[in-house]
Protein backbone atom coordinates (compact mmCIF):
# COMPACT_ATOMS: atom_id res chain seq x y z
CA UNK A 1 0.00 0.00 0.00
CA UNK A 2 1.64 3.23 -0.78
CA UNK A 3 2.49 6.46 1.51
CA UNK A 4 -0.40 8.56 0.14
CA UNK A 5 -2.94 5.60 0.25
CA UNK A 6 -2.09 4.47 4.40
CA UNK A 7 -2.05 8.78 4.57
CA UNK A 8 -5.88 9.57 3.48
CA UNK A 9 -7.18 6.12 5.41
CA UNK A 10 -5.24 7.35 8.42
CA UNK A 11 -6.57 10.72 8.08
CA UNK A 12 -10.32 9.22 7.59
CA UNK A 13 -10.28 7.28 10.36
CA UNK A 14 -9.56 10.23 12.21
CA UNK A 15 -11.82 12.77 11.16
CA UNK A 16 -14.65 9.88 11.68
CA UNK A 17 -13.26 9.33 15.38
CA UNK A 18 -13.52 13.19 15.67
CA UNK A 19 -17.05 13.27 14.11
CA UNK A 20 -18.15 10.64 16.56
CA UNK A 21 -16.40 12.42 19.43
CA UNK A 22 -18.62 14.98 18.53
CA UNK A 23 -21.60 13.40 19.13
CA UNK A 24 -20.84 11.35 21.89
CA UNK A 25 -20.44 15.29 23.74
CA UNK A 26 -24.42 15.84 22.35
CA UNK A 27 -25.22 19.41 21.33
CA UNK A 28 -26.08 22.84 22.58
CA UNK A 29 -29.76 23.60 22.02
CA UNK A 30 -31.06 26.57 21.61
CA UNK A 31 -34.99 26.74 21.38
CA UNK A 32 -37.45 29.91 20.64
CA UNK A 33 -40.49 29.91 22.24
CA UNK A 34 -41.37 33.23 21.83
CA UNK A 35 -41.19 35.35 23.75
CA UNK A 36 -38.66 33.71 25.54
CA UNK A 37 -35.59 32.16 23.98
CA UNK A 38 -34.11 28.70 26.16
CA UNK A 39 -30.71 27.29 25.48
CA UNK A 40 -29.25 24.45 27.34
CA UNK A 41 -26.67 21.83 26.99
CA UNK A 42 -27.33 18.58 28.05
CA UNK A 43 -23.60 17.48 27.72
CA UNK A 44 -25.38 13.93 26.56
CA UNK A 45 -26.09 11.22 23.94
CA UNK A 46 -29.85 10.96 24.67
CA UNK A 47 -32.21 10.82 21.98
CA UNK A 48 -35.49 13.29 22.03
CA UNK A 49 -37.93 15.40 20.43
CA UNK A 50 -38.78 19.06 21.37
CA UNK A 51 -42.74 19.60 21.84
CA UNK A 52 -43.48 23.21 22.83
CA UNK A 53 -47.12 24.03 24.29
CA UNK A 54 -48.77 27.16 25.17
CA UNK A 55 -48.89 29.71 25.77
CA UNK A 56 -51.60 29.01 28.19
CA UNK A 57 -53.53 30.89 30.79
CA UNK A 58 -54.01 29.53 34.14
CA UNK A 59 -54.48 31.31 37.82
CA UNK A 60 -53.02 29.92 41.15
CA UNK A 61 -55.53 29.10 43.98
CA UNK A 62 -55.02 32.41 45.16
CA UNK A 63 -56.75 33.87 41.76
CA UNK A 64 -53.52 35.44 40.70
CA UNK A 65 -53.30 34.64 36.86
CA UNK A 66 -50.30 33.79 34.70
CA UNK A 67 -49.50 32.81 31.06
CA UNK A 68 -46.81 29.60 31.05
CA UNK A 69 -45.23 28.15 28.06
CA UNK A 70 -43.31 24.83 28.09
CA UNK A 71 -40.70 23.00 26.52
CA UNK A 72 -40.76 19.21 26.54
CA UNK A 73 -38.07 17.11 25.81
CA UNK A 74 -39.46 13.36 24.85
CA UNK A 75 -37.17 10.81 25.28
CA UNK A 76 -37.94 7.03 25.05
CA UNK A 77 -37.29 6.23 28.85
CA UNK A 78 -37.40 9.60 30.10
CA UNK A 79 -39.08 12.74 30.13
CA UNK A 80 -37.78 16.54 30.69
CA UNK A 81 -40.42 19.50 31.20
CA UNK A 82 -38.99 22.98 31.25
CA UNK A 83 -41.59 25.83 32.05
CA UNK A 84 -41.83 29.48 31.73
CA UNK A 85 -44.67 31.23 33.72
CA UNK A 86 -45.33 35.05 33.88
CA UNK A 87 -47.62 36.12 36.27
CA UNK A 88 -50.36 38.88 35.78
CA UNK A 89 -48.39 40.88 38.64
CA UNK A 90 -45.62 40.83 41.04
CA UNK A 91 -45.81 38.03 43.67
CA UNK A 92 -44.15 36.88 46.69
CA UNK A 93 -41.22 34.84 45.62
CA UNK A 94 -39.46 34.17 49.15
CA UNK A 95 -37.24 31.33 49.67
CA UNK A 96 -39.41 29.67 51.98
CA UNK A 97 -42.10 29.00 50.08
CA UNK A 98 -40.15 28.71 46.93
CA UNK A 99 -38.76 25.61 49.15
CA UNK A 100 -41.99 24.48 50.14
CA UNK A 101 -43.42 24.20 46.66
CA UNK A 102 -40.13 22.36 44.88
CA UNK A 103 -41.48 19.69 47.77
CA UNK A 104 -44.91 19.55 47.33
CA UNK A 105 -44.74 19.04 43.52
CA UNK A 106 -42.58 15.73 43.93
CA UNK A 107 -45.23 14.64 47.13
CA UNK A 108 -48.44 15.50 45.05
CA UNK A 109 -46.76 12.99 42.18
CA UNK A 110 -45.87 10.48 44.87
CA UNK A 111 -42.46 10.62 45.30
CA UNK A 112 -40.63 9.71 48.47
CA UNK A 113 -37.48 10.28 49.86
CA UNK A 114 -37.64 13.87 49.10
CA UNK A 115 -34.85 16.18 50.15
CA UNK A 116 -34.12 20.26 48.54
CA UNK A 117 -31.65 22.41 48.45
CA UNK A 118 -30.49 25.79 47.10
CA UNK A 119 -28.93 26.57 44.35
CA UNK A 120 -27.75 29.05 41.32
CA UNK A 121 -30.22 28.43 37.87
CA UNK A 122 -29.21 31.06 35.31
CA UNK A 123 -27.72 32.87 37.61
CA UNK A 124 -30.31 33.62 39.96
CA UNK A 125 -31.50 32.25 43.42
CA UNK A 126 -33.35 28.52 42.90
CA UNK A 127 -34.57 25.47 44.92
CA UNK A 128 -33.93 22.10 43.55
CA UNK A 129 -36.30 18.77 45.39
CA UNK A 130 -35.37 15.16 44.42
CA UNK A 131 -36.68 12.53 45.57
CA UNK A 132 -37.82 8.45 44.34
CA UNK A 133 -40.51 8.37 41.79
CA UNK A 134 -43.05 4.76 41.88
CA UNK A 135 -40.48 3.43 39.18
CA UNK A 136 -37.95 3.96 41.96
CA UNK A 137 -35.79 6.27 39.54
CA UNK A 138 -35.14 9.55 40.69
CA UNK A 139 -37.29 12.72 40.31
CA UNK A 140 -36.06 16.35 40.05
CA UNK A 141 -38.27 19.45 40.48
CA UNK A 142 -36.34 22.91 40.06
CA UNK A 143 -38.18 26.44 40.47
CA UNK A 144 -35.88 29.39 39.80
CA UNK A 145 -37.52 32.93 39.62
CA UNK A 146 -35.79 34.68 36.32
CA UNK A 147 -36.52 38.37 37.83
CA UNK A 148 -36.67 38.29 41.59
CA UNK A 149 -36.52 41.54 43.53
CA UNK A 150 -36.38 42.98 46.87
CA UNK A 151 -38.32 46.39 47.62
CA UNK A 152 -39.01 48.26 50.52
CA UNK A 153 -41.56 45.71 51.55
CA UNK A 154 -38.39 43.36 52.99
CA UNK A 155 -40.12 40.41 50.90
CA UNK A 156 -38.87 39.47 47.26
CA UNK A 157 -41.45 39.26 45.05
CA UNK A 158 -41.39 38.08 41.03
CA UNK A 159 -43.46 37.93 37.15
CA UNK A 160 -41.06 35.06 35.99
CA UNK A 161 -40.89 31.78 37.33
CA UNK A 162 -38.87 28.92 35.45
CA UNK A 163 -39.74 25.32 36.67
CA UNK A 164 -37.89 22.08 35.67
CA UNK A 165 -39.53 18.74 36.14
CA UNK A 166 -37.28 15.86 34.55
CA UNK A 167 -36.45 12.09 35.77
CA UNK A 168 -33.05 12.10 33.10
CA UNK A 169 -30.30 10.92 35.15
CA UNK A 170 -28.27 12.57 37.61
CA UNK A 171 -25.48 13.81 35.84
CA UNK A 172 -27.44 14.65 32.86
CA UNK A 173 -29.91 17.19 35.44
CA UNK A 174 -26.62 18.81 37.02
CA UNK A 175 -25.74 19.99 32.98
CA UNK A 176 -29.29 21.14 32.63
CA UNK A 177 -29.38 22.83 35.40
CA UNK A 178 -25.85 23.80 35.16
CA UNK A 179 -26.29 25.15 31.49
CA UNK A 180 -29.71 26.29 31.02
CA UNK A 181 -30.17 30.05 29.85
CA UNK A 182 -33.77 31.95 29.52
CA UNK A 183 -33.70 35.43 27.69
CA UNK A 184 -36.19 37.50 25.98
CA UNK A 185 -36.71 37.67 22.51
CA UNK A 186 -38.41 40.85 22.51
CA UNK A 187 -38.50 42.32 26.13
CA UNK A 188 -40.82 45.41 25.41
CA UNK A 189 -43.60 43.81 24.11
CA UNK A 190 -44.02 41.17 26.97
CA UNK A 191 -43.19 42.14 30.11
């Protein structure tokens, strides 16, 4: 076999281990759901499809309404849910109950073994609750508000709320949460 022939197959058989290298790493996404734009990286080979619904209107049980959109991620053995709700008017957003409802999502879907804690989402003040789903795989439930404030009042209060409801595995829901991003595509007209 001669010098230029063992050349190009060495040099294919390395751009196809790069190419697969590639792919093994997964892909940014970047996903407009207007009017919000959501980009994560999963840091993953998992296979899905993106589903986006809304918007829809709903109101809490306090009356207080809000418009959420959502972005689904539909794998084959797994599901991810990421939310964007944007209340009517400014709400109380304090950690406490922030806290309290990352909980109550995973009890009301009958997890056990629940346990939260705080952390950074986007750069902003969040509360994380895992716990065992029935299928005895775990469940993670994520609230971070995008545009919590303090006034005068002492109490933070909010209009964006980003929620995260996904049973991928561990690692893969540290890069989510590690990664995801939530902007505006046009901030004037929506908020």
């Amino acid at each position: 076999m001669s010098p230029v022939v063992m050349g190009m197959r060495l040099k294919l058989v390395l751009l196809s281990i790069l190419m697969l290298a590639s792919v093994a790493l997964g892909v940014p996404e970047n996903v407009v759901m207007v009017p919000y734009n959501v980009s994560f990286d999963l840091n993953a080979t998992v296979d899905y499809e993106i589903e986006i619904l809304g918007p829809e209107y709903f109101e809490t049980v306090d009356g207080v309404g809000y418009v959420e959109d959502t972005l689904i991620l539909n794998g084959t053995d797994y599901f991810t849910f990421i939310s964007i709700r944007r209340f009517d008017y400014p709400i109380v957003a304090d950690n406490e109950s922030t806290r309290r409802e990352a909980e109550a999502f995973l009890e009301r879907i009958g997890c056990r073994d629940i346990q939260s804690y705080s952390r950074k989402i986007d750069h902003q003040g969040a509360f994380v609750a895992t716990g065992k789903n029935i299928f005895n795989t775990n469940e993670v439930y994520a609230l971070s508000w995008l545009d919590r404030v303090m006034p005068a009042s002492n109490d933070y209060v909010a209009t964006l709320l980003c929620t995260i409801s996904s049973d991928l595995p561990s690692d893969v829901v540290v890069n989510l949460l590690d990664t995801i991003h939530v902007g505006m595509t046009s901030r004037k007209n929506y908020i």
